[in-house]
Protein backbone atom coordinates (compact mmCIF):
# COMPACT_ATOMS: atom_id res chain seq x y z
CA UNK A 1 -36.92 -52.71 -69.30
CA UNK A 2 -33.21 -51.81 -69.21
CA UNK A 3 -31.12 -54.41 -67.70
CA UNK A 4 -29.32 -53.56 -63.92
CA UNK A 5 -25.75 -53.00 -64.29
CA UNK A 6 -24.71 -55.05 -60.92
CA UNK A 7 -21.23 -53.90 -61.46
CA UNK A 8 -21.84 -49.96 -61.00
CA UNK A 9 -23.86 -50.70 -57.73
CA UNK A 10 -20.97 -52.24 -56.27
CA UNK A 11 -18.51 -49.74 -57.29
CA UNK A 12 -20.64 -47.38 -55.77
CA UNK A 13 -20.80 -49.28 -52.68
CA UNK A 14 -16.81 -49.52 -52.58
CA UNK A 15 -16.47 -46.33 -53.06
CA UNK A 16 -18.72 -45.29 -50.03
CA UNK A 17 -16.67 -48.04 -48.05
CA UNK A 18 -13.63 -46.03 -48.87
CA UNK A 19 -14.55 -42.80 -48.01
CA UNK A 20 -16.35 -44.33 -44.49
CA UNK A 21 -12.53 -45.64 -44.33
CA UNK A 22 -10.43 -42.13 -44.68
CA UNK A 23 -13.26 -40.53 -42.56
CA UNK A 24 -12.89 -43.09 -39.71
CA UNK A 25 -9.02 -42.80 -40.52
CA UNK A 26 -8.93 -38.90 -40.03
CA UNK A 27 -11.19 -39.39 -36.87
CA UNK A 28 -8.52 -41.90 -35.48
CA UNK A 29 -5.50 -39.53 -36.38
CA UNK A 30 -7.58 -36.13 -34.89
CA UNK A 31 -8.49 -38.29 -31.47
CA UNK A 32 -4.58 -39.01 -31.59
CA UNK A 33 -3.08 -35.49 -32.22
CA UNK A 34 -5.28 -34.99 -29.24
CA UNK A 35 -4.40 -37.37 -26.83
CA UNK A 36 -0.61 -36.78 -27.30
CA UNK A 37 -1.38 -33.06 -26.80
CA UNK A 38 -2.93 -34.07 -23.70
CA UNK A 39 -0.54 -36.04 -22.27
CA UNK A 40 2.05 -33.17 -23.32
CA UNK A 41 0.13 -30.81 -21.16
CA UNK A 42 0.15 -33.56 -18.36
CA UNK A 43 3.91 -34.17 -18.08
CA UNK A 44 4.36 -30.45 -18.29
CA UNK A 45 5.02 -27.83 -15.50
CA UNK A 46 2.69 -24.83 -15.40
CA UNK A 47 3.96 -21.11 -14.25
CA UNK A 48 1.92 -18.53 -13.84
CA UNK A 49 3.31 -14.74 -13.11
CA UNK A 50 0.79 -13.34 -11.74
CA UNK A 51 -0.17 -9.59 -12.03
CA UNK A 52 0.14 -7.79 -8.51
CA UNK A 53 1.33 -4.49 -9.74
CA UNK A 54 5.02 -4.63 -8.51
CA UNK A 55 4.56 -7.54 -5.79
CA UNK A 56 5.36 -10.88 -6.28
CA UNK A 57 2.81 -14.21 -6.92
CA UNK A 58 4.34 -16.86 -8.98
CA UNK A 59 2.43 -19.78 -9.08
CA UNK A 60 4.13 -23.40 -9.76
CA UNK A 61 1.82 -26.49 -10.64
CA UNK A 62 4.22 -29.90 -11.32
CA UNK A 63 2.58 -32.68 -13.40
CA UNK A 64 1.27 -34.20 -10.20
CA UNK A 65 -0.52 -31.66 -9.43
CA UNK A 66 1.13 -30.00 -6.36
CA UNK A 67 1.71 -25.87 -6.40
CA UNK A 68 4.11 -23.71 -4.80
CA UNK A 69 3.43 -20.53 -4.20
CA UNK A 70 5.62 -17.86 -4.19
CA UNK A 71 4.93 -14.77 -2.24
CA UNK A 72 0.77 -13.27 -1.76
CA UNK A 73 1.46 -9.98 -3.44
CA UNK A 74 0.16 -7.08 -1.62
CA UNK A 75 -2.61 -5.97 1.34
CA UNK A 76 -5.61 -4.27 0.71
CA UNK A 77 -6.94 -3.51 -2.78
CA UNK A 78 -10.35 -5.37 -1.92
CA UNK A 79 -8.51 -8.70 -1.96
CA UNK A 80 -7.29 -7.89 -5.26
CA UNK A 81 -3.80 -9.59 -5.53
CA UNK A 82 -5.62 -12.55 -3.28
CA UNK A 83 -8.20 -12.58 -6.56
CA UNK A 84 -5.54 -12.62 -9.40
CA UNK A 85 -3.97 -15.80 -7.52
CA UNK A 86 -7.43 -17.57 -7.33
CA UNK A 87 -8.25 -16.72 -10.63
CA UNK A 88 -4.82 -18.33 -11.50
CA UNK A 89 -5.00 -21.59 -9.41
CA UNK A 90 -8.46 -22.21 -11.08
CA UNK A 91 -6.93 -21.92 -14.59
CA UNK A 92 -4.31 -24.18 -13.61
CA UNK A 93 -6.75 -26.46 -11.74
CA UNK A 94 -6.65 -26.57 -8.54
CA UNK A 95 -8.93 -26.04 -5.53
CA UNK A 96 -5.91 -25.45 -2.97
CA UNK A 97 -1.98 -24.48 -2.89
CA UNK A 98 0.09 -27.07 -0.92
CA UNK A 99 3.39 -24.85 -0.30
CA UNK A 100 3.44 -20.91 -0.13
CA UNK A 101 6.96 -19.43 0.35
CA UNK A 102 7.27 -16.08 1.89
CA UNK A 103 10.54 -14.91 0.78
CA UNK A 104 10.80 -12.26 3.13
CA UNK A 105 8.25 -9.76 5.05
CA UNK A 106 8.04 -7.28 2.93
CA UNK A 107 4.11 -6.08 2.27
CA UNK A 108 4.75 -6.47 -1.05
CA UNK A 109 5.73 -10.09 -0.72
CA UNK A 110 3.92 -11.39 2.21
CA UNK A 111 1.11 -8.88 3.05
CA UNK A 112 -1.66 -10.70 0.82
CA UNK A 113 -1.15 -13.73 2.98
CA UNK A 114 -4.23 -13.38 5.34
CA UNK A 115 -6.62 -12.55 2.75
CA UNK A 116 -5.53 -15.67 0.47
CA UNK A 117 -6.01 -17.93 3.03
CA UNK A 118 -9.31 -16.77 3.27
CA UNK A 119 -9.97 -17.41 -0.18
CA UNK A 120 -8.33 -20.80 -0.85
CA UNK A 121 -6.75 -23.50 0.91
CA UNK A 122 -3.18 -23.74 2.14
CA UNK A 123 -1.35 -26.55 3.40
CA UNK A 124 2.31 -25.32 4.19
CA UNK A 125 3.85 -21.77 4.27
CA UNK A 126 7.85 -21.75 3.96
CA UNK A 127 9.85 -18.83 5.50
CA UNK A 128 13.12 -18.08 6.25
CA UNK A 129 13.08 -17.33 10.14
CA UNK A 130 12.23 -14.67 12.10
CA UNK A 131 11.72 -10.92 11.16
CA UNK A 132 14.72 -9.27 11.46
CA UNK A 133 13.86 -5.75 10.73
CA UNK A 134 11.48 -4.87 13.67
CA UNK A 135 11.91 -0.45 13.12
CA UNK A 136 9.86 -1.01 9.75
CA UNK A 137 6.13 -0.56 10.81
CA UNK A 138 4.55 -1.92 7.35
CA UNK A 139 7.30 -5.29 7.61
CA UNK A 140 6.26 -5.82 11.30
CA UNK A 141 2.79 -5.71 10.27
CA UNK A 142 3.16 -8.39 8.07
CA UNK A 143 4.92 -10.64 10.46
CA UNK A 144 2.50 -9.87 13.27
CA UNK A 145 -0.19 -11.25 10.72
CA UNK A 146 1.74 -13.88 10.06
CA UNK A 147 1.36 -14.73 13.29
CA UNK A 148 -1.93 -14.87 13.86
CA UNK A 149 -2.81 -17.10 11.46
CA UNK A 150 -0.41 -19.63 12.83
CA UNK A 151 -2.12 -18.80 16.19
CA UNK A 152 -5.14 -19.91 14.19
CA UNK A 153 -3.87 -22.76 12.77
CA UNK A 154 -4.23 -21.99 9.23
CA UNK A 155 -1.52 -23.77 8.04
CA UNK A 156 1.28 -25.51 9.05
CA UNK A 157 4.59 -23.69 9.25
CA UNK A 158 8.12 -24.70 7.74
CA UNK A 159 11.51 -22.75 8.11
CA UNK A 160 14.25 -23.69 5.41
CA UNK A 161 17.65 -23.30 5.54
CA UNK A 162 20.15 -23.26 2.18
CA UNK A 163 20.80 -26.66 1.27
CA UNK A 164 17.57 -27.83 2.16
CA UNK A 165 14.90 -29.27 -0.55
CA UNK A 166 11.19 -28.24 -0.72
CA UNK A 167 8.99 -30.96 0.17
CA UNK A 168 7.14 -30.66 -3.32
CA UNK A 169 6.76 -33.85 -5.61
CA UNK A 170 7.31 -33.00 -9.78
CA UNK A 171 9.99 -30.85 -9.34
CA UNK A 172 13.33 -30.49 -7.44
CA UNK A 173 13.16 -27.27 -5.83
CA UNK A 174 16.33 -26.30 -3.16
CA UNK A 175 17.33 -23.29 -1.03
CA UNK A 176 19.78 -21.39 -2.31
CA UNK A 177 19.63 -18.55 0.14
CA UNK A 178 17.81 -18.11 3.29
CA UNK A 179 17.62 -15.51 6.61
CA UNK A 180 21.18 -13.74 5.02
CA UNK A 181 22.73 -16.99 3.94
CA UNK A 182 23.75 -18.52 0.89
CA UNK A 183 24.49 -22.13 0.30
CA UNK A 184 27.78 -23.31 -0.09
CA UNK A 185 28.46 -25.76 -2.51
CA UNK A 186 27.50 -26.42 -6.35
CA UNK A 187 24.65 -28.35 -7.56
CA UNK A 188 23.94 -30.17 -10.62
CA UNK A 189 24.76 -28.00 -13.68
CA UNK A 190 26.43 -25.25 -11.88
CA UNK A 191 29.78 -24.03 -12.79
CA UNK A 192 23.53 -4.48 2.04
CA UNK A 193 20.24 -2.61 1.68
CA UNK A 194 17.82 -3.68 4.46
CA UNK A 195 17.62 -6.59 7.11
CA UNK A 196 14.69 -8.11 5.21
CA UNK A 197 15.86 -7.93 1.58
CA UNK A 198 18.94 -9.82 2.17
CA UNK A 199 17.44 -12.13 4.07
CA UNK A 200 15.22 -13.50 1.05
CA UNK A 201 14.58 -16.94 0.70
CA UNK A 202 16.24 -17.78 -2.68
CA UNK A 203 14.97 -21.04 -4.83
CA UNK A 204 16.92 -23.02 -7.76
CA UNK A 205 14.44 -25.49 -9.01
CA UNK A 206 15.05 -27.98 -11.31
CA UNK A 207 12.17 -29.94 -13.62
CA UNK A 208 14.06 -32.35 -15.46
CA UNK A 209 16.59 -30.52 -17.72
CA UNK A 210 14.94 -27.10 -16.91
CA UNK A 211 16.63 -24.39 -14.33
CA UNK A 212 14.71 -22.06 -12.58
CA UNK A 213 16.31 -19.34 -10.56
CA UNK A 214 13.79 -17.13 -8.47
CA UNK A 215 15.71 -15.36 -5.24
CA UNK A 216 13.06 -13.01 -4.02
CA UNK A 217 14.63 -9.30 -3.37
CA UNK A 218 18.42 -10.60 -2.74
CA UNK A 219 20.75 -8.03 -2.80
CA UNK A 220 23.71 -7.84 -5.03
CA UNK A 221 26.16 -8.75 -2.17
CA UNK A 222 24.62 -12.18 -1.61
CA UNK A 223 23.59 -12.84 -4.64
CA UNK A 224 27.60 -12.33 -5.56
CA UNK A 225 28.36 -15.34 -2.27
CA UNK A 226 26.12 -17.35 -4.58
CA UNK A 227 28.66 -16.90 -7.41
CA UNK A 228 32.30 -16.09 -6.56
CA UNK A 229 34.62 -17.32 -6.20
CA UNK A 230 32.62 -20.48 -7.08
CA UNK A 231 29.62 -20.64 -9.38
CA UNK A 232 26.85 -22.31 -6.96
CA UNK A 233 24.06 -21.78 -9.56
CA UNK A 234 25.26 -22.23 -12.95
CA UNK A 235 23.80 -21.37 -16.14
CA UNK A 236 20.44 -21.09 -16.00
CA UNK A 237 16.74 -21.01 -18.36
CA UNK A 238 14.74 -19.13 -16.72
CA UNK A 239 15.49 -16.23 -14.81
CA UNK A 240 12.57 -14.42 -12.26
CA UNK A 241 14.34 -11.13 -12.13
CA UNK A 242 15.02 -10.24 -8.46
CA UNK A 243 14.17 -7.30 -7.08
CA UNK A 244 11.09 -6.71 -9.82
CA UNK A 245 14.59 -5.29 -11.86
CA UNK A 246 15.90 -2.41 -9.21
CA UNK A 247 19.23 -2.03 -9.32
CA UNK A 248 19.54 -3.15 -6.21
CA UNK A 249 20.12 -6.32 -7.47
CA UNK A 250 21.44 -7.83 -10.34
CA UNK A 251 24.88 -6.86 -11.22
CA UNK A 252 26.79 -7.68 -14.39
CA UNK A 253 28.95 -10.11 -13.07
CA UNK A 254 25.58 -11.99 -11.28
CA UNK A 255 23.58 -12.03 -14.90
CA UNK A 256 27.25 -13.16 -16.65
CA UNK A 257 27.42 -15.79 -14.55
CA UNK A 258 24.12 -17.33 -14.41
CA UNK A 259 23.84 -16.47 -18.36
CA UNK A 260 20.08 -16.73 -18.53
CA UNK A 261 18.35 -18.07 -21.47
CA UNK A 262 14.42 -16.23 -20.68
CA UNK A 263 14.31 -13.54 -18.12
CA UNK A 264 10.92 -12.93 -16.54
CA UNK A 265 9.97 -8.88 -14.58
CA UNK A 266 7.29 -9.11 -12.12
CA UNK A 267 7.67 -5.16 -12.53
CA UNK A 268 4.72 -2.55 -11.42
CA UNK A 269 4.28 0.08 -14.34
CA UNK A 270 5.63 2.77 -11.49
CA UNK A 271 7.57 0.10 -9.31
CA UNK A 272 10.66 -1.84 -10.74
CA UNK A 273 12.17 -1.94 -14.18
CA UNK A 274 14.85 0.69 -13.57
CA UNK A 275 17.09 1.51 -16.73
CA UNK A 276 20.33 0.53 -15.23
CA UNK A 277 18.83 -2.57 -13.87
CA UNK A 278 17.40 -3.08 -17.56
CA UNK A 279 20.44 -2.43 -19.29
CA UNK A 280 22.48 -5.48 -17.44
CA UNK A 281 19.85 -7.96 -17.83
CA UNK A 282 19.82 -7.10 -21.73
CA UNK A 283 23.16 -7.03 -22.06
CA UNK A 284 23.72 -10.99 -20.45
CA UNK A 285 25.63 -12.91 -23.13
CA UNK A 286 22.97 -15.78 -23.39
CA UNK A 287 19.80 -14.09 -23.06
CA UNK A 288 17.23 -15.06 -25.86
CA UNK A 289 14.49 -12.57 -24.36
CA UNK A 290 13.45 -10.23 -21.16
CA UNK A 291 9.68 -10.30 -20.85
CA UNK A 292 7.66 -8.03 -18.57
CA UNK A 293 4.71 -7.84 -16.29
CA UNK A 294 4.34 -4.35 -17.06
CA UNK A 295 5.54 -1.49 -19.47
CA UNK A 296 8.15 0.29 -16.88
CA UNK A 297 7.01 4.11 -16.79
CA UNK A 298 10.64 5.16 -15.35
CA UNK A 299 12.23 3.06 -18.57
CA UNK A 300 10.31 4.58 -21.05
CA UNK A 301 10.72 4.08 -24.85
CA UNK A 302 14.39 3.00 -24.63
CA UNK A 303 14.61 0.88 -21.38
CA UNK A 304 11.18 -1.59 -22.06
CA UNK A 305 11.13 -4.99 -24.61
CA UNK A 306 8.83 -4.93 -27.79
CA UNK A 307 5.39 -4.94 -27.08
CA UNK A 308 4.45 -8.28 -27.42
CA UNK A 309 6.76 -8.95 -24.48
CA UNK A 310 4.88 -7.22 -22.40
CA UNK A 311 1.96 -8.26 -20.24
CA UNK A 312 0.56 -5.27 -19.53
CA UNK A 313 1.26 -1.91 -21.85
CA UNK A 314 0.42 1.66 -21.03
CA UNK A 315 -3.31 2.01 -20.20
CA UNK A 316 -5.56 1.30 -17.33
CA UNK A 317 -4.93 -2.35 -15.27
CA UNK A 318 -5.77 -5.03 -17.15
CA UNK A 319 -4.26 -7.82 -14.72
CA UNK A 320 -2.61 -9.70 -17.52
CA UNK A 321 -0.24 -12.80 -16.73
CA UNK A 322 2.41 -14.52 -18.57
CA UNK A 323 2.31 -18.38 -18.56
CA UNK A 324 5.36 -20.86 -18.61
CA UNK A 325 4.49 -24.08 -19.93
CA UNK A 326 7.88 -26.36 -19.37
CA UNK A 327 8.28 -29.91 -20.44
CA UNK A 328 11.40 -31.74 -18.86
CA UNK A 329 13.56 -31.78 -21.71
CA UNK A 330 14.21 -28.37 -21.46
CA UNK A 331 12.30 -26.89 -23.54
CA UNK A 332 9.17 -24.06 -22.57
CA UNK A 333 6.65 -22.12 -23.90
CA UNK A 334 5.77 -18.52 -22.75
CA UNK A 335 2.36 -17.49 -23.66
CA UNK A 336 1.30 -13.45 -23.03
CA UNK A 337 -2.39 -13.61 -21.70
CA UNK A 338 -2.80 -10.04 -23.39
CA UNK A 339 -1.64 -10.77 -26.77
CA UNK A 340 -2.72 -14.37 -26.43
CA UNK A 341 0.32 -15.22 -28.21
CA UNK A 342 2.79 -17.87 -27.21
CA UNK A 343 6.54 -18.19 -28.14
CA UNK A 344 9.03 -21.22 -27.47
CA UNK A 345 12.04 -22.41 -26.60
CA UNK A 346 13.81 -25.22 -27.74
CA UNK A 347 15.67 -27.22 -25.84
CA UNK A 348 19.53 -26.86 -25.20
């Protein structure tokens, strides 16, 4: 009978002790990668532009998990801009919005109010005063609905003026413009169409290094108070287009002075996105990229960004978002829902 070499049954035991090691090892460093990508996504504030076809819904969800709102999109539809914004708050995680700013009556702004508060809680809508423009039957609408609900007790009601903070907690957001307006002195980092469009309520918000500018449909003659002779806003990283890019708004010396990194269109495919409007915002000396909610049917071939910066191309509606992820260093992420693609930003 052969002898037993002891020796090779303990190599072979050393060597499965090893390779038990540099599994258990690789386990450890996967669980890791994991965790700090976790607690990335935790300290990070969420964006979603959401698709109402030339409206406005952009949802905000800080770290601690509070939203803002901004603007219901449109009426009608079968709930369908109400939908898109459910659909959105569920991605993001949460089961109610504690702040919804109407930035001005307009149906395209305000009108889904009544049927999202039928869908999902609200704690606080934020307006900027009264309705102004009482001869527009479609605006009046939307404030007498407004009303009701109130009557109802649906949510609670609160009525900024510029200067004045949002009571959110995660990110600094403060009134820049509100019921014709415009604040009138410079924050941190800063260097006449209808009664209701001037009247927007305008938002800078700041999450940590990162500057958000979003000032509902504010005409070029305010938006100018907010920049000359002094620069009120500064430079600023991320841009929400005003006016979803009519040329309304927007002028060359507005986009040269708040330089914008990222510009984001909430744009229709037949509403928005005008060529001259286009032109100026691609033509702003610091702009890295203009990204759109929809392929702009007036621009056509010359006047719309590459494909992949666009939410929602030629072709029946697809409801596609785009979806900020910003950490407070500066730097974001913008990830196309349609292309599933995501491209970032660096911080400054």
């Amino acid at each position: 009978m052969p002898a037993t070499n002891s020796s090779s049954g303990l190599g072979g035991g050393r060597s499965l002790l090893k390779h038990a090691t540099l599994a258990l090892l690789a386990v450890i460093i996967l669980l890791t990668g994991l965790s700090e990508s976790s607690n990335a996504i935790d300290k990070a504030l969420q964006i979603y532009f959401v698709d109402v076809e030339g409206g406005q819904a952009t949802l905000f969800v800080t770290p601690d998990k509070q939203s803002l709102l901004i603007d219901t999109g449109w009426p009608g539809n079968d709930g369908r801009d109400a939908d898109r914004i459910v659909a959105a708050a569920k991605k993001a995680g949460i089961s109610k919005i504690d702040y919804v700013v109407i930035t001005h009556f307009h149906t395209d702004h305000g009108g889904g109010l009544p049927q999202l508060v039928a869908r999902i809680p609200v704690g606080t809508v934020i307006d900027h005063g009264e309705n102004r423009e009482s001869t527009d039957a479609p605006t009046v609408q939307v404030w007498q609905d407004y009303q009701a609900l109130l009557a109802e007790k649906k949510f609670k009601r609160m009525t900024l003026k510029p200067g004045d903070r949002l009571p959110i907690r995660g990110m600094e957001a403060t009134v820049m413009s509100s019921d014709g307006a415009v604040i009138d002195r410079s924050l941190p980092g800063a260097g006449q169409e209808n009664a209701s469009n001037i009247r927007s309520l305008g938002i800078l918000i700041h999450f940590g290094k990162l500057r958000i500018l979003d000032l509902g449909d504010l005409t070029r003659d305010k938006e100018m108070e907010l920049v000359c002779p002094n620069n009120n806003l500064g430079a600023i990283d991320i841009y929400i287009v005003s006016h979803h890019g009519w040329y309304q708004s927007g002028s060359p010396a507005f986009l040269n002075a708040i330089a914008p990194r990222v510009a984001i269109m909430d744009n229709g495919a037949k509403k928005g996105g005008t060529p001259s409007a286009w032109d100026i915002i691609e033509k702003s000396p610091r702009l890295e990229n203009l990204w759109q909610l929809h392929f702009s049917d007036e621009g056509g071939t010359a006047h719309n960004v590459a494909p992949e910066f666009i939410a929602n191309p030629q072709g029946p509606d697809a409801a596609h978002y785009l979806q900020v992820t910003a950490w407070p260093d500066g730097s974001f992420d913008v990830f196309n829902s349609r292309t599933q693609n995501t491209k970032h930003y660096s911080a400054h």
